[in-house]
PDB file of N, CA and C in Angstrom:
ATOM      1  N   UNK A   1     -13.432   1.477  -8.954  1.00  0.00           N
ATOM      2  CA  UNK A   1     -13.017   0.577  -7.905  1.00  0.00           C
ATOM      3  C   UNK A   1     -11.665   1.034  -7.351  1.00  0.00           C
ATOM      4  N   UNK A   2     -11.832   0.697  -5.799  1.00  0.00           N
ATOM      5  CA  UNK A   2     -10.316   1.249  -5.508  1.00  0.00           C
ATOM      6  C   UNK A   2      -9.342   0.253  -5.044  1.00  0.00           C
ATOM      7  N   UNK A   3      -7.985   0.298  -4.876  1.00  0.00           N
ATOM      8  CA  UNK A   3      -7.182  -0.942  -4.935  1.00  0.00           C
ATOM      9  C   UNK A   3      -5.911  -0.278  -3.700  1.00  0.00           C
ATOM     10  N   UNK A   4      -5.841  -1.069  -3.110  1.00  0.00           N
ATOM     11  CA  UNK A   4      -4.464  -1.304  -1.985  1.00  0.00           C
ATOM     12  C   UNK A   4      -3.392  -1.241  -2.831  1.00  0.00           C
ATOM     13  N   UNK A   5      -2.654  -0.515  -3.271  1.00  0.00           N
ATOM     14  CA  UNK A   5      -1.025  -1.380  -3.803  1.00  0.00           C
ATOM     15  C   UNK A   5      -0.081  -0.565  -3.881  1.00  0.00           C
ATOM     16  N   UNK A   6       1.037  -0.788  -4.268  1.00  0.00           N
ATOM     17  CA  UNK A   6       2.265  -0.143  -3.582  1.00  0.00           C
ATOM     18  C   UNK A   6       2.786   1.061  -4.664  1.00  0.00           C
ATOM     19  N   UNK A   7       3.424   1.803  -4.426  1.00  0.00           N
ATOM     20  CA  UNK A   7       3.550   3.337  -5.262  1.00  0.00           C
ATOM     21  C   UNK A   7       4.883   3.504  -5.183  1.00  0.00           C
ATOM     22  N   UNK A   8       6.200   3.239  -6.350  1.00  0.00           N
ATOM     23  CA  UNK A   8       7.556   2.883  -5.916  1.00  0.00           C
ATOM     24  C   UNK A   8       7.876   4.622  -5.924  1.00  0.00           C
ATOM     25  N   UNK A   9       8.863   4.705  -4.916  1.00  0.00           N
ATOM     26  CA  UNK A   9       9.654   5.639  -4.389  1.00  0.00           C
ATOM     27  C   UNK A   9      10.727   5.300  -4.347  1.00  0.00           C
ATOM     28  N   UNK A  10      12.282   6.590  -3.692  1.00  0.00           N
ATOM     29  CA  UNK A  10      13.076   6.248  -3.773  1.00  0.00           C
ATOM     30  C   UNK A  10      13.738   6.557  -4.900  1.00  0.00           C
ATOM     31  N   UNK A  11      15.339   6.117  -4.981  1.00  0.00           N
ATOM     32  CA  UNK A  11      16.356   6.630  -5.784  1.00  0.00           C
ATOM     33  C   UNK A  11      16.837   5.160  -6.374  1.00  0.00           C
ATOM     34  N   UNK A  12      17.294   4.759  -7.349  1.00  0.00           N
ATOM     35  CA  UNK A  12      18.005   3.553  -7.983  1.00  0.00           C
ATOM     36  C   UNK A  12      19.027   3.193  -7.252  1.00  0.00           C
ATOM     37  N   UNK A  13      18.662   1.579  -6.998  1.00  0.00           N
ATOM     38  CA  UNK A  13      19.029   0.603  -5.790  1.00  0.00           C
ATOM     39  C   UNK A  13      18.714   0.985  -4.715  1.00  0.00           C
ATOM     40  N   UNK A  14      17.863   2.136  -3.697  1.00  0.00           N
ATOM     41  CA  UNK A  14      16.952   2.247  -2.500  1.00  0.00           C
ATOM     42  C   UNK A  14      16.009   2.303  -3.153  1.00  0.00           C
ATOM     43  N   UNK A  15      14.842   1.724  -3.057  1.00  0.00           N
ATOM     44  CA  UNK A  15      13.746   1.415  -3.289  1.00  0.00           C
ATOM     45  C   UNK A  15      12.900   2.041  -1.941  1.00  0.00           C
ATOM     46  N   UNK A  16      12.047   2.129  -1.878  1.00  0.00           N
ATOM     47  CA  UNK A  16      10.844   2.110  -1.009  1.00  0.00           C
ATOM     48  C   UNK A  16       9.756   2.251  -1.554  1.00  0.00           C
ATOM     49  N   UNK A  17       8.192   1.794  -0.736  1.00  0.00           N
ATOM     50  CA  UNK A  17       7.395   1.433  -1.372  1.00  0.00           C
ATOM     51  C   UNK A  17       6.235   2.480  -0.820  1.00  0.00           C
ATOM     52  N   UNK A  18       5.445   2.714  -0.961  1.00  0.00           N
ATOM     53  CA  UNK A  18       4.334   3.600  -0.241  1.00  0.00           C
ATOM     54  C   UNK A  18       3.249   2.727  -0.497  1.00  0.00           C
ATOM     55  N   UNK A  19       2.624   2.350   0.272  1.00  0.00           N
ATOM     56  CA  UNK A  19       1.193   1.897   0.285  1.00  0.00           C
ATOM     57  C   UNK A  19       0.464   2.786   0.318  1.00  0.00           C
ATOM     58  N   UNK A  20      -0.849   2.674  -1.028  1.00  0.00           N
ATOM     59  CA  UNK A  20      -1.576   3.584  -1.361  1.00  0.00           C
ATOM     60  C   UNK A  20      -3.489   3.393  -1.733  1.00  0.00           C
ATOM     61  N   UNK A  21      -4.068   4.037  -1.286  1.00  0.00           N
ATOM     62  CA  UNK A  21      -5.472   3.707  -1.585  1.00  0.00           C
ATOM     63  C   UNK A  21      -5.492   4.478  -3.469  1.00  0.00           C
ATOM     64  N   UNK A  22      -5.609   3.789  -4.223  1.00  0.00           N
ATOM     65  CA  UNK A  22      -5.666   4.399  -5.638  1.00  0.00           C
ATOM     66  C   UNK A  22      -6.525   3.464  -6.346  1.00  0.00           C
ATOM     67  N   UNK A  23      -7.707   4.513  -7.140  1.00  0.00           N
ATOM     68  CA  UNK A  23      -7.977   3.818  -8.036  1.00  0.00           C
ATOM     69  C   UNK A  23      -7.651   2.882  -9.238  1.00  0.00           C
ATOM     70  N   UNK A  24      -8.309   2.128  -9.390  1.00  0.00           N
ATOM     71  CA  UNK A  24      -7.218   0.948 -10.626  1.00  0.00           C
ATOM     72  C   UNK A  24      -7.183   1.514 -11.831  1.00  0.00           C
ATOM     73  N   UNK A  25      -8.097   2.408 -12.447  1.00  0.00           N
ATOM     74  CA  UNK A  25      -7.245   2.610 -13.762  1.00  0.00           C
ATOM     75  C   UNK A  25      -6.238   3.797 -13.526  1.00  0.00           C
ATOM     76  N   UNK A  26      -5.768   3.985 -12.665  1.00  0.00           N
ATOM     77  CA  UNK A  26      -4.774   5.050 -12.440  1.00  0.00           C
ATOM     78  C   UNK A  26      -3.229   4.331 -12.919  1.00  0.00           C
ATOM     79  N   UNK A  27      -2.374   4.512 -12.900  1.00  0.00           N
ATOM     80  CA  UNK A  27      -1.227   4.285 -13.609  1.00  0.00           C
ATOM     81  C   UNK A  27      -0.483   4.317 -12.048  1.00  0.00           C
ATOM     82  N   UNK A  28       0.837   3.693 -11.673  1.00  0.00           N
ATOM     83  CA  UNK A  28       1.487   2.805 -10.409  1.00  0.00           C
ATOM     84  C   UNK A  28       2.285   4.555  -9.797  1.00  0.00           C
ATOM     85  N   UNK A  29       2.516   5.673 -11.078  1.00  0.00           N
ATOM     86  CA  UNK A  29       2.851   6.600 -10.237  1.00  0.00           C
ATOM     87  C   UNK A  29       2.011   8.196 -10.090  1.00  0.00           C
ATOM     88  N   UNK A  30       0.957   7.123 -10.524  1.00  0.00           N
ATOM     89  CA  UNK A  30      -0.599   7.973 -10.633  1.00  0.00           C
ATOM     90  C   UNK A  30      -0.864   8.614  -9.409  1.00  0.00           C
ATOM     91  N   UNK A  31      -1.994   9.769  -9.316  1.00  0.00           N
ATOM     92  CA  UNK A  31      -2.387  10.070  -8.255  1.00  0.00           C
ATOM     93  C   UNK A  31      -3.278   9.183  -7.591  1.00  0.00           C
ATOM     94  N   UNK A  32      -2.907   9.103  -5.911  1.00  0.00           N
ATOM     95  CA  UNK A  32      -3.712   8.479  -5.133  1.00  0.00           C
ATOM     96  C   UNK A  32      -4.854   8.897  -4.436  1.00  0.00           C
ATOM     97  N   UNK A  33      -5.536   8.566  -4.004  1.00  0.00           N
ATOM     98  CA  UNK A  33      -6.404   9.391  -2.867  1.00  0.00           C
ATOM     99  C   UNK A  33      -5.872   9.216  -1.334  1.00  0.00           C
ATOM    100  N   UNK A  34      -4.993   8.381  -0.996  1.00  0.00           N
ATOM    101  CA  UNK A  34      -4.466   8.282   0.254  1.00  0.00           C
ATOM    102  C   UNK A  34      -3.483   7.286   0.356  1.00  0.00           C
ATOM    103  N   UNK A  35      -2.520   8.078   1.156  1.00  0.00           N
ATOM    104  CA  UNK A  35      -1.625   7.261   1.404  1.00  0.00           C
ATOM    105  C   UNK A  35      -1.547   6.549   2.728  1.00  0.00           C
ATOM    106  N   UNK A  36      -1.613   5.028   2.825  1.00  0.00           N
ATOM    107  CA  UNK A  36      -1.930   4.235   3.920  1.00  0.00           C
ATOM    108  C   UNK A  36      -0.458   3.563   4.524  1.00  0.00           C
ATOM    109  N   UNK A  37       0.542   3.800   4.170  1.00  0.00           N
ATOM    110  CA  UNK A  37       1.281   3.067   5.118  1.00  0.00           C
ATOM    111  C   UNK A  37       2.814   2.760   4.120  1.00  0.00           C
ATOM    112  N   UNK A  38       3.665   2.604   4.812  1.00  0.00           N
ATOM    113  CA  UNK A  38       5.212   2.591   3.456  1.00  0.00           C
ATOM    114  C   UNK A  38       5.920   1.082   4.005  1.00  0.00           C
ATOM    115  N   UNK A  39       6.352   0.515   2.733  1.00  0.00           N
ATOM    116  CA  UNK A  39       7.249  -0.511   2.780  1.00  0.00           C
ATOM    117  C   UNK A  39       8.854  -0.407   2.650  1.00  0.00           C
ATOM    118  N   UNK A  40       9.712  -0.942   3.115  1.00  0.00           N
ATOM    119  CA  UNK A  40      11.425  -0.576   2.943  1.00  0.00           C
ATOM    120  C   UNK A  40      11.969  -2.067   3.026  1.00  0.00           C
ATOM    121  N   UNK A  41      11.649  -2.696   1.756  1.00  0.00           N
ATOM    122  CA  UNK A  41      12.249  -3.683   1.382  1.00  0.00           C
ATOM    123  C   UNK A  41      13.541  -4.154   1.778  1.00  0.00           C
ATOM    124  N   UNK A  42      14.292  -2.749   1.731  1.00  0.00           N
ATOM    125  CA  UNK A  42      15.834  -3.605   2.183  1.00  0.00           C
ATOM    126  C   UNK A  42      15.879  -3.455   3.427  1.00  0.00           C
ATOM    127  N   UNK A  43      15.622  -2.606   4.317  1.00  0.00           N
ATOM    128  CA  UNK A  43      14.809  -2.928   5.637  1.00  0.00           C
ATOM    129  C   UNK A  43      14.304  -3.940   6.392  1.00  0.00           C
ATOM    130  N   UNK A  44      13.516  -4.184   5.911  1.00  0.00           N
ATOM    131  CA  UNK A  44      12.326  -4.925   5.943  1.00  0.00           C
ATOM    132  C   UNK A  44      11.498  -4.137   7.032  1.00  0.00           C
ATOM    133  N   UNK A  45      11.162  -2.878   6.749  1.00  0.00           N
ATOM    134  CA  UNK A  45      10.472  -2.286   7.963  1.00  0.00           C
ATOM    135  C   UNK A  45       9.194  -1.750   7.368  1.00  0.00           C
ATOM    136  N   UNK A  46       8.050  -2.047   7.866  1.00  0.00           N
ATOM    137  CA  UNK A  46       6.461  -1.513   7.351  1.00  0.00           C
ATOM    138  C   UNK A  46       6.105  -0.277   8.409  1.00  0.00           C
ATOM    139  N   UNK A  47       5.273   0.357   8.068  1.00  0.00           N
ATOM    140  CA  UNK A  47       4.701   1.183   9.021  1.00  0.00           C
ATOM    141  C   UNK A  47       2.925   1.143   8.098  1.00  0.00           C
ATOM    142  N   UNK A  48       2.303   0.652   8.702  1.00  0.00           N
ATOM    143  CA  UNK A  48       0.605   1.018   8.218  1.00  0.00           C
ATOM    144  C   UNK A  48      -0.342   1.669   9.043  1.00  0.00           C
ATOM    145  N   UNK A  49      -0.739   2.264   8.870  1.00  0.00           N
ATOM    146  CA  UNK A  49      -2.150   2.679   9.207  1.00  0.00           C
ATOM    147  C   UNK A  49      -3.111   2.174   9.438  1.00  0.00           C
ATOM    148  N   UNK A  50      -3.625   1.399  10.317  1.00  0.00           N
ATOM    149  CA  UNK A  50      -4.525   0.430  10.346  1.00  0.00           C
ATOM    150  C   UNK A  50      -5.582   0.925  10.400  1.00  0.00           C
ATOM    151  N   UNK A  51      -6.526   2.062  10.709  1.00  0.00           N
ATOM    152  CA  UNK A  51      -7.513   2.652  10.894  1.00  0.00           C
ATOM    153  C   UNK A  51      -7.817   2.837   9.473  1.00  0.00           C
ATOM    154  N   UNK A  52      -6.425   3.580   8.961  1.00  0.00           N
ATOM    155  CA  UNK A  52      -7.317   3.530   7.518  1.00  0.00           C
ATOM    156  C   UNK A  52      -7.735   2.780   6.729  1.00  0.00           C
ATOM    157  N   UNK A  53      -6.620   1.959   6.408  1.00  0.00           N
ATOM    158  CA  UNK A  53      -6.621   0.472   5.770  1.00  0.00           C
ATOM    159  C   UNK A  53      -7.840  -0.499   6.167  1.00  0.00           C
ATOM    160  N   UNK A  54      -8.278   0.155   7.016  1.00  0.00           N
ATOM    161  CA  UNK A  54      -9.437  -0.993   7.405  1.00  0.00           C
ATOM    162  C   UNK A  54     -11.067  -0.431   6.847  1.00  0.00           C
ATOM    163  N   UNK A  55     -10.455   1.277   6.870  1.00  0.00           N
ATOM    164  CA  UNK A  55     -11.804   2.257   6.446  1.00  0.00           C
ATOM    165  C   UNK A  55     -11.985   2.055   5.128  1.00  0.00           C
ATOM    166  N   UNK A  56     -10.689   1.868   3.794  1.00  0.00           N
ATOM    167  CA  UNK A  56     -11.030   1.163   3.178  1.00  0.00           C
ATOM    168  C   UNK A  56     -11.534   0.057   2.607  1.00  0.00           C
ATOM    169  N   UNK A  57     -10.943  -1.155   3.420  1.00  0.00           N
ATOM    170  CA  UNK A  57     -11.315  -2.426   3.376  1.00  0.00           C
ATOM    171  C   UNK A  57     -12.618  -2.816   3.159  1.00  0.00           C
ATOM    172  N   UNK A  58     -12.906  -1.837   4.398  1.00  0.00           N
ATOM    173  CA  UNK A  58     -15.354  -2.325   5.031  1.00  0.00           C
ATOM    174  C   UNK A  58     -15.581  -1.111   3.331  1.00  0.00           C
ATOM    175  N   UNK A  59     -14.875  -0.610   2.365  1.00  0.00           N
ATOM    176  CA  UNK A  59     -15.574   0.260   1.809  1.00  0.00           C
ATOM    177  C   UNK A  59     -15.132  -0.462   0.007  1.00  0.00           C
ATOM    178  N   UNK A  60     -14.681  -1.810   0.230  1.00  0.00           N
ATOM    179  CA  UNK A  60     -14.499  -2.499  -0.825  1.00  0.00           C
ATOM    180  C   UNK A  60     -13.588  -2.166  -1.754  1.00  0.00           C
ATOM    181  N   UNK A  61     -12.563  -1.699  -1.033  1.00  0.00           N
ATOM    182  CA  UNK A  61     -10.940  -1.786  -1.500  1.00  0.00           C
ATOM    183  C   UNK A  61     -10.617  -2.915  -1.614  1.00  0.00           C
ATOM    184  N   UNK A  62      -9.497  -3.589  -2.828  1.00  0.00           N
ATOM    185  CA  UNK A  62      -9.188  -5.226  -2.775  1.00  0.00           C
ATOM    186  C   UNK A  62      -7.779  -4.640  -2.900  1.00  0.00           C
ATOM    187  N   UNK A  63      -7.197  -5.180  -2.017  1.00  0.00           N
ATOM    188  CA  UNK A  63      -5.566  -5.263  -1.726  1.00  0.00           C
ATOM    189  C   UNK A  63      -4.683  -6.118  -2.861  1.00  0.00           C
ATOM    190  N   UNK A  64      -3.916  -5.705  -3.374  1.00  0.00           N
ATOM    191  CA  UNK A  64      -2.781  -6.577  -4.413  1.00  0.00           C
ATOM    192  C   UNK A  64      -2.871  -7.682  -3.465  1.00  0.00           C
ATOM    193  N   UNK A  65      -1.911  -8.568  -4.523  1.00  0.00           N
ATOM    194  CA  UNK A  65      -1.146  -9.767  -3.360  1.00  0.00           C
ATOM    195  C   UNK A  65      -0.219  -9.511  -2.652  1.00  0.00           C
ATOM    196  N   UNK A  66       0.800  -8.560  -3.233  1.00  0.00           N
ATOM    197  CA  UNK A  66       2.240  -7.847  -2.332  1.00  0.00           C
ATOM    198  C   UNK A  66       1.478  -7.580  -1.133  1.00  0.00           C
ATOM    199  N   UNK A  67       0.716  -6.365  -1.187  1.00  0.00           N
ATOM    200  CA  UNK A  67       0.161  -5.903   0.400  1.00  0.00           C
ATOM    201  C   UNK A  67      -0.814  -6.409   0.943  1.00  0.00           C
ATOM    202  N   UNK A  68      -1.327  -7.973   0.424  1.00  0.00           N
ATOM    203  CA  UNK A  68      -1.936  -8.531   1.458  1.00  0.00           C
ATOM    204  C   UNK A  68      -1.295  -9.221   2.113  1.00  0.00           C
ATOM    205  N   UNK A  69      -0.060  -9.823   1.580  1.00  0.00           N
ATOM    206  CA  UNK A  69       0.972 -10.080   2.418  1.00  0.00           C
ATOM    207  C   UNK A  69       1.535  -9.264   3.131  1.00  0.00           C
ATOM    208  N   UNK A  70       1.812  -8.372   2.933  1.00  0.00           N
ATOM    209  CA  UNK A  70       2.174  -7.170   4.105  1.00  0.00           C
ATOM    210  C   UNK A  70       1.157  -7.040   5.194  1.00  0.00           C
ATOM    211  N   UNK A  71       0.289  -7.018   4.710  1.00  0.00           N
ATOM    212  CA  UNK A  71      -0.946  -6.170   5.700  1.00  0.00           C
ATOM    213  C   UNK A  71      -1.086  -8.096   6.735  1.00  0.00           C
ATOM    214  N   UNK A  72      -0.917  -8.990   6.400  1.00  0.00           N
ATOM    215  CA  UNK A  72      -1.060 -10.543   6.580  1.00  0.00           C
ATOM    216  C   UNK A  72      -0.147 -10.478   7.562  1.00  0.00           C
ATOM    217  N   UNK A  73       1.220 -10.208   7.430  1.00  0.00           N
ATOM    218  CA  UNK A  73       2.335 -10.208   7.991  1.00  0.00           C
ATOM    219  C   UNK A  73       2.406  -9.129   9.003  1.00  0.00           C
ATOM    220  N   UNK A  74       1.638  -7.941   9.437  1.00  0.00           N
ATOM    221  CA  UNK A  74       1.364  -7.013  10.287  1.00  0.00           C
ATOM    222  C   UNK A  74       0.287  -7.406  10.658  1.00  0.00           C
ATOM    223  N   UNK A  75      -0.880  -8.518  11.129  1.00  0.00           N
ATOM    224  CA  UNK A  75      -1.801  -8.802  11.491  1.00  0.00           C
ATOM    225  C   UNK A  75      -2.858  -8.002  11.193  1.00  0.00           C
ATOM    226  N   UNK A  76      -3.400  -6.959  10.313  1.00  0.00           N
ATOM    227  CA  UNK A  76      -3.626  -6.218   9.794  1.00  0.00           C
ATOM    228  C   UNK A  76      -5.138  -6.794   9.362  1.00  0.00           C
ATOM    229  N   UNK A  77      -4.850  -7.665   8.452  1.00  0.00           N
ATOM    230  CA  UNK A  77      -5.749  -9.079   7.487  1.00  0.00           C
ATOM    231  C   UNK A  77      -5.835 -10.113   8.391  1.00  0.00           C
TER     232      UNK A  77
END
């Protein structure tokens, strides 16, 4: 099964987030199969991919709660 969720990046105290298509038993700095879109928390700036994110979606990807709020909050969902 594959899962929406975020892949931490960044240096200690900058954070950033990568939104990632990855399977679930993969581990958070596991390999992904695609990368869909990045979060910047202290920012607050998203950038997604909506084409992809959606190619997953119709293909029964289930999004965390973090990035369904993201993806919610970018009209995305």
């Amino acid at each position: 099964m594959v899962k929406l969720r975020l892949k931490r990046c960044g240096r200690k105290q900058r954070v950033i987030y990568r939104i990632v298509a990855i399977y679930v038993r993969s581990r958070r700095e596991g390999r992904y199969l695609r990368k869909v879109g990045f979060y910047d928390p202290i920012k607050n700036q998203t950038f997604s991919n909506a084409p992809v994110i959606l190619y997953f979606l119709e293909r029964g990807a289930q999004p965390t709660g973090t990035v369904y709020d993201i993806l919610k909050k970018a009209r995305i969902i």
